[in-house]
Protein backbone atom coordinates (compact mmCIF):
# COMPACT_ATOMS: atom_id res chain seq x y z
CA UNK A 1 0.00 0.00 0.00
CA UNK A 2 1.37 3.27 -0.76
CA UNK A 3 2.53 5.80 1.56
CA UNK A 4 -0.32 8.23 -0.14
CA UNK A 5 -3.18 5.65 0.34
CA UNK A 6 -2.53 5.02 3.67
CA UNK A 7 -4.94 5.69 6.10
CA UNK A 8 -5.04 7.96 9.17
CA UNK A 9 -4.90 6.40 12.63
CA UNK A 10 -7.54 8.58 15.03
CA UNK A 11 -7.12 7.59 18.72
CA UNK A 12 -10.90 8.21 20.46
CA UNK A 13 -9.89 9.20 23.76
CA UNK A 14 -12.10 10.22 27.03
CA UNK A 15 -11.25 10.38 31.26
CA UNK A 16 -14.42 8.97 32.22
CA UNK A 17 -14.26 4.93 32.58
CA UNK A 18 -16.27 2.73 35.14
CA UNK A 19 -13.69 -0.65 36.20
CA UNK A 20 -10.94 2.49 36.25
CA UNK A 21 -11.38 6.12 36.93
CA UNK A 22 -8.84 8.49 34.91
CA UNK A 23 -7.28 5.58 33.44
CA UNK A 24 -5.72 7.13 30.26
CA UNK A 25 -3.28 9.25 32.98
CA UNK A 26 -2.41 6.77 34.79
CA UNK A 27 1.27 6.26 35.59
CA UNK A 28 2.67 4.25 33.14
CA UNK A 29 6.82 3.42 33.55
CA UNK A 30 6.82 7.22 34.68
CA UNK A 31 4.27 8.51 32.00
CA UNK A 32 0.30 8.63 31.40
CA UNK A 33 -0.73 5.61 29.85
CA UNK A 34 -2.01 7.73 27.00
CA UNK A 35 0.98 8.76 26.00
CA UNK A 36 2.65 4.87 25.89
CA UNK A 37 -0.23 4.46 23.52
CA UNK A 38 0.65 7.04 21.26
CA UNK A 39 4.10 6.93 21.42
CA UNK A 40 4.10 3.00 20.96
CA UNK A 41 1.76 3.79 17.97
CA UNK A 42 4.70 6.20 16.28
CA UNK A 43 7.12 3.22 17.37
CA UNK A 44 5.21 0.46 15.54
CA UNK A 45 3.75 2.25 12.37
CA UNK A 46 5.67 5.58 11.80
CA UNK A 47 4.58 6.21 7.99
CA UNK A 48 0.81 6.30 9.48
CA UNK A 49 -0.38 9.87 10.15
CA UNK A 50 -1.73 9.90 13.88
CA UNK A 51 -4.24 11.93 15.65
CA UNK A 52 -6.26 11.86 18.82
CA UNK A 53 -9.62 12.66 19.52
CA UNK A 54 -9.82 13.28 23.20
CA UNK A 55 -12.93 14.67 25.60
CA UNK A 56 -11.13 17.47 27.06
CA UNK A 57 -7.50 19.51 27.69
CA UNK A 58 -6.45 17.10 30.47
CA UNK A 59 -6.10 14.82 27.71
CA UNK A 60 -4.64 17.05 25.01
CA UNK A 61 -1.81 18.41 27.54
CA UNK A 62 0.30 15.57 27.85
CA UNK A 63 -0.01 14.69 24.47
CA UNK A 64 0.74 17.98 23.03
CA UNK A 65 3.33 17.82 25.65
CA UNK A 66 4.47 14.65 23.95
CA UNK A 67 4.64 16.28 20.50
CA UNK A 68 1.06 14.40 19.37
CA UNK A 69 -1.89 16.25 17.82
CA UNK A 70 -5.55 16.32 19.43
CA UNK A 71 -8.66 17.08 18.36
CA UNK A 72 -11.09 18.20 20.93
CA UNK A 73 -14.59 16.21 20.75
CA UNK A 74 -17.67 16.00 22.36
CA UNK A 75 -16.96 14.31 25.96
CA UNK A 76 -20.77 13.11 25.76
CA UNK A 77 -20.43 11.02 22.59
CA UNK A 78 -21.76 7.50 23.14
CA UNK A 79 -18.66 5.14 21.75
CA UNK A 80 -14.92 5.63 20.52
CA UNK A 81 -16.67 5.49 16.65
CA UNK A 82 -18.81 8.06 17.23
CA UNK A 83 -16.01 10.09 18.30
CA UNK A 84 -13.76 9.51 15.81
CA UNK A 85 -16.99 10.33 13.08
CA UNK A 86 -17.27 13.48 14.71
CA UNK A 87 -13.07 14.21 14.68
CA UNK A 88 -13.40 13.63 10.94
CA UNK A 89 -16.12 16.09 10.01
CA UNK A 90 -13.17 18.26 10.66
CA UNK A 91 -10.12 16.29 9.55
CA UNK A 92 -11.87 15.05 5.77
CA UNK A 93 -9.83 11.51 5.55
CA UNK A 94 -11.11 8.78 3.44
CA UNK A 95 -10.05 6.24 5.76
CA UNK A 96 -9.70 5.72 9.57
CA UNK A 97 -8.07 3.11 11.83
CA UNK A 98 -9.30 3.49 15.25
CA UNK A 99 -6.28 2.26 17.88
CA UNK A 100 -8.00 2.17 21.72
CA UNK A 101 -5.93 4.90 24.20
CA UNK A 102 -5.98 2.17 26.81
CA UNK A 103 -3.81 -0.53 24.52
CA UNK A 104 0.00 0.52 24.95
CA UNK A 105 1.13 -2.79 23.34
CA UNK A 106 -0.64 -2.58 19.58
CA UNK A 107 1.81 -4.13 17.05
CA UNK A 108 2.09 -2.88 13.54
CA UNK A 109 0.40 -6.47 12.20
CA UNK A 110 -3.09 -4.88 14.19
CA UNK A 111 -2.55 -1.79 11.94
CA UNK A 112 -1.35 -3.18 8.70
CA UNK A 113 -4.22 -5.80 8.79
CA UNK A 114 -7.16 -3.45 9.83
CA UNK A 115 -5.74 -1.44 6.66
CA UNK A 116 -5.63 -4.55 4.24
CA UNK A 117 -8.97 -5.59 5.65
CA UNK A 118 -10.60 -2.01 4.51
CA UNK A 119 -9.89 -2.64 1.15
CA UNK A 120 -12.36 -5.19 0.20
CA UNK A 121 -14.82 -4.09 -1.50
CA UNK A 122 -18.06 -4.28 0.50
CA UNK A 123 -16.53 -3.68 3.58
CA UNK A 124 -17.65 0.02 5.11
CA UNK A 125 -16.12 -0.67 8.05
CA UNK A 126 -13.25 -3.60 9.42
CA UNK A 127 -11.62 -5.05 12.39
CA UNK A 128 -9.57 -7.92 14.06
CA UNK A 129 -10.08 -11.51 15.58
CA UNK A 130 -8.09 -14.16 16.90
CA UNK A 131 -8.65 -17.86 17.77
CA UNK A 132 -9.88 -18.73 21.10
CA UNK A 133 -8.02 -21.32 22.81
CA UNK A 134 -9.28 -21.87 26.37
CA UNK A 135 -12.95 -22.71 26.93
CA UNK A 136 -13.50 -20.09 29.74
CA UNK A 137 -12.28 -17.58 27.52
CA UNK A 138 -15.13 -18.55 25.52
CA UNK A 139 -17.42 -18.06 28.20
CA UNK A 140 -16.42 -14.91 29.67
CA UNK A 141 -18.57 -12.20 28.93
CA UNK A 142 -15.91 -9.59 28.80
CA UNK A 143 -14.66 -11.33 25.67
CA UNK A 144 -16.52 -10.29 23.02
CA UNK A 145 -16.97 -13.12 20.25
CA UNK A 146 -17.52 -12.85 16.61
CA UNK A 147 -18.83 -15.03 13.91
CA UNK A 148 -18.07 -14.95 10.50
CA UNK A 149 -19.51 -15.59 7.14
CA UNK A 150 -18.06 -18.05 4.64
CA UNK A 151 -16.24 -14.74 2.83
CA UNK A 152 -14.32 -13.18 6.12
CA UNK A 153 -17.31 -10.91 7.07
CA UNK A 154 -19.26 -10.48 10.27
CA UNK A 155 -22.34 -12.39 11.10
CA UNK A 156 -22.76 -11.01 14.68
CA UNK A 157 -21.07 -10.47 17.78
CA UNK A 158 -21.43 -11.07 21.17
CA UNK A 159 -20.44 -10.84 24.83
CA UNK A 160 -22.73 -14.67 25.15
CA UNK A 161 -20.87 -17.70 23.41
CA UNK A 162 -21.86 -18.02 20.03
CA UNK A 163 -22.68 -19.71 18.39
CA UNK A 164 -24.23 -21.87 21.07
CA UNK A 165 -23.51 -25.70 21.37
CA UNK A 166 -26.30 -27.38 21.00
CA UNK A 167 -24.42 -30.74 22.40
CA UNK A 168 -22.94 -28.96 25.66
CA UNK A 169 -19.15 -27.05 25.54
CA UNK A 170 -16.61 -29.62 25.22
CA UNK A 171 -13.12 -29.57 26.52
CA UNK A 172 -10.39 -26.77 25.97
CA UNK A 173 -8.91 -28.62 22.81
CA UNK A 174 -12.38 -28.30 21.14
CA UNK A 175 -11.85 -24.64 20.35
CA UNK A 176 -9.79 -25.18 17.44
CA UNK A 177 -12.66 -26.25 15.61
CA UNK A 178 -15.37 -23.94 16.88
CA UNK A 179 -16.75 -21.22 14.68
CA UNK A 180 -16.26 -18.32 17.36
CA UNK A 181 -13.19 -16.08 17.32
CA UNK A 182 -12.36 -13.78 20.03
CA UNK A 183 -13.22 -9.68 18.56
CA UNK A 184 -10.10 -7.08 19.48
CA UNK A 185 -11.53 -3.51 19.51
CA UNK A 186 -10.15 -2.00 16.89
CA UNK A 187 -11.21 -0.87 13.82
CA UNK A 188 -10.88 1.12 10.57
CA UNK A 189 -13.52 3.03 8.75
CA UNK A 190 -14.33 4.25 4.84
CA UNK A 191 -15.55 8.24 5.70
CA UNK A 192 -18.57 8.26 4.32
CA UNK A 193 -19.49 5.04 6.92
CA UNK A 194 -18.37 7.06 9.39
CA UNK A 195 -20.62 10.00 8.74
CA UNK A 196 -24.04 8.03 8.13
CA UNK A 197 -23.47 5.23 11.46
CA UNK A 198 -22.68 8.92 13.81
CA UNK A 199 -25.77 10.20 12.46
CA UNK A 200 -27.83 6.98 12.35
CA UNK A 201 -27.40 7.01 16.40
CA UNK A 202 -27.57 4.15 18.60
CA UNK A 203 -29.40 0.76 17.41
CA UNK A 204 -31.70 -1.89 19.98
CA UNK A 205 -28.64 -4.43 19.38
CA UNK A 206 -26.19 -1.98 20.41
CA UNK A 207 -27.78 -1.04 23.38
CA UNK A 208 -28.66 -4.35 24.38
CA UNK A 209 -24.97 -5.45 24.47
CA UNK A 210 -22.63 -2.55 25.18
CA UNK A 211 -20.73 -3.37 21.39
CA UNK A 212 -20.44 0.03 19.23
CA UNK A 213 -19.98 -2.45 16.21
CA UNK A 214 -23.49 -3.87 16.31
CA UNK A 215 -24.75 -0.27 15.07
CA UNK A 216 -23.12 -0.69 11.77
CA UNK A 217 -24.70 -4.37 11.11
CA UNK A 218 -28.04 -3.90 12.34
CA UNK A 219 -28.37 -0.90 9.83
CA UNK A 220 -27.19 -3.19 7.24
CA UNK A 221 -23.59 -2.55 6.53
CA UNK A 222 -20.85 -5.03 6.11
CA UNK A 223 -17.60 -5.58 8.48
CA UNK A 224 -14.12 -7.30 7.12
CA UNK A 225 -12.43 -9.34 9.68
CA UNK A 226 -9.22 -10.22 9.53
CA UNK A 227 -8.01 -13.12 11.62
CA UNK A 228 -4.55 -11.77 13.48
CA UNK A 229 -1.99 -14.30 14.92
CA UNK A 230 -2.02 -12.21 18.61
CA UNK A 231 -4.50 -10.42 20.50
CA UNK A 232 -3.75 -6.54 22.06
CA UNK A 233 -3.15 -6.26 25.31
CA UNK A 234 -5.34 -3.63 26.95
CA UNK A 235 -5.93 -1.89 30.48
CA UNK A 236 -9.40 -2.25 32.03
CA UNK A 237 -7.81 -2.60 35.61
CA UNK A 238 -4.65 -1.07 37.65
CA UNK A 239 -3.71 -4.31 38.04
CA UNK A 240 -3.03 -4.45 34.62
CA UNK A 241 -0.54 -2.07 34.76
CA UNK A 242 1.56 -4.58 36.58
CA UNK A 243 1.71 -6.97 33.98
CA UNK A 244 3.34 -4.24 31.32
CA UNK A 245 6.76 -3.58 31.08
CA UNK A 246 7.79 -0.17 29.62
CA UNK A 247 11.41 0.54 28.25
């Protein structure tokens, strides 16, 4: 892919979270975690152009600090998409990769794939999966699962196991050959997508499961997934923290 046709990389960033309060300034090895983020991001995938879309100046300070650009959004938006739609009415890309704030450890396969993904032709919108191993993985409803159709697109996804085993779950080996892949929130976007799913607003299936991506298939639009050898690791927790090590 061409330097030219590359996409932009818009990081949707807000303070508020629930399981962590202020989590994107966190200390981090001695910095905010948002800043890891966006410095790993320049690490892994320097040719990308990279901009985040925060909810207020606490945000933008250490990143301007940092030598990032910000984009000030609406701190009320309902999901990362609709912040990064709402980042682009100003900005005018054609295409978006959406990297979460909270996942210091993306690798440039996450990024290169969500852009390869893009380029099919129905797809308005894309994002990643791996295999599930382990059956509680399967069943835990903080990871989301995905199912796919025979051509690499989304049927639905889920925080229940899907699809569901009529014969009972079987043992950890089983997963191999189960039809569920474990979602990783990212994503890119086409701009036009973008535009039509923030004004569209939020869907029943959305609400219902706390998944920003159900918006854009219950109003009938199609989503590439492309099957990634790792998953991210993210921070939902401070304990998490303690698991990352930061040169």
């Amino acid at each position: 892919m061409s330097l030219s046709a590359l996409p932009t990389i818009i990081v949707p960033a807000r303070l508020a979270s629930v399981r962590f309060p202020r989590k994107l300034l966190a200390d981090a090895g001695g910095k905010p975690l948002i800043l890891r983020t966006a410095e790993r991001i320049r690490e892994q995938v320097p040719e990308f152009e990279i901009i985040f879309a925060v909810d207020g100046e606490e945000l933008a300070t250490p990143l301007r600090d940092g030598g990032f650009e910000s984009l000030l959004t609406d701190p009320n938006l309902p999901s990362g998409t609709d912040r990064i739609a709402q980042a682009n009415q100003t900005l005018r890309r054609p295409t978006v990769i959406n990297v979460q704030a909270d996942e210091p450890m993306v690798e440039r396969e996450h990024i290169l794939a969500l852009a390869e993904a893009l380029r099919k032709e129905e797809a308005s919108m894309a994002t990643l999966a791996v295999r599930f191993h382990r059956t509680e993985d399967f069943l835990d409803p903080d990871q989301v699962k995905v199912v796919l159709d025979g051509n690499g697109y989304a049927l639905y996804f889920s925080r229940a196991p899907i699809p569901h085993l009529r014969d009972g779950i079987g043992e950890s080996h089983d997963m191999e050959e189960r039809a569920a892949l474990k979602h990783l929130g990212m994503y890119a976007y086409k701009s036009s997508f973008l535009k039509t799913y923030a004004e569209r607003g939020q869907g029943v299936l959305e609400k219902n499961e706390k998944l920003e991506q159900l918006r854009a298939l219950e109003f009938g639009y199609r989503i590439a997934v492309s099957i990634v050898s790792k998953a991210t690791i993210g921070v939902d927790k401070p304990e998490d923290l303690e698991y990352l090590s930061f040169s």
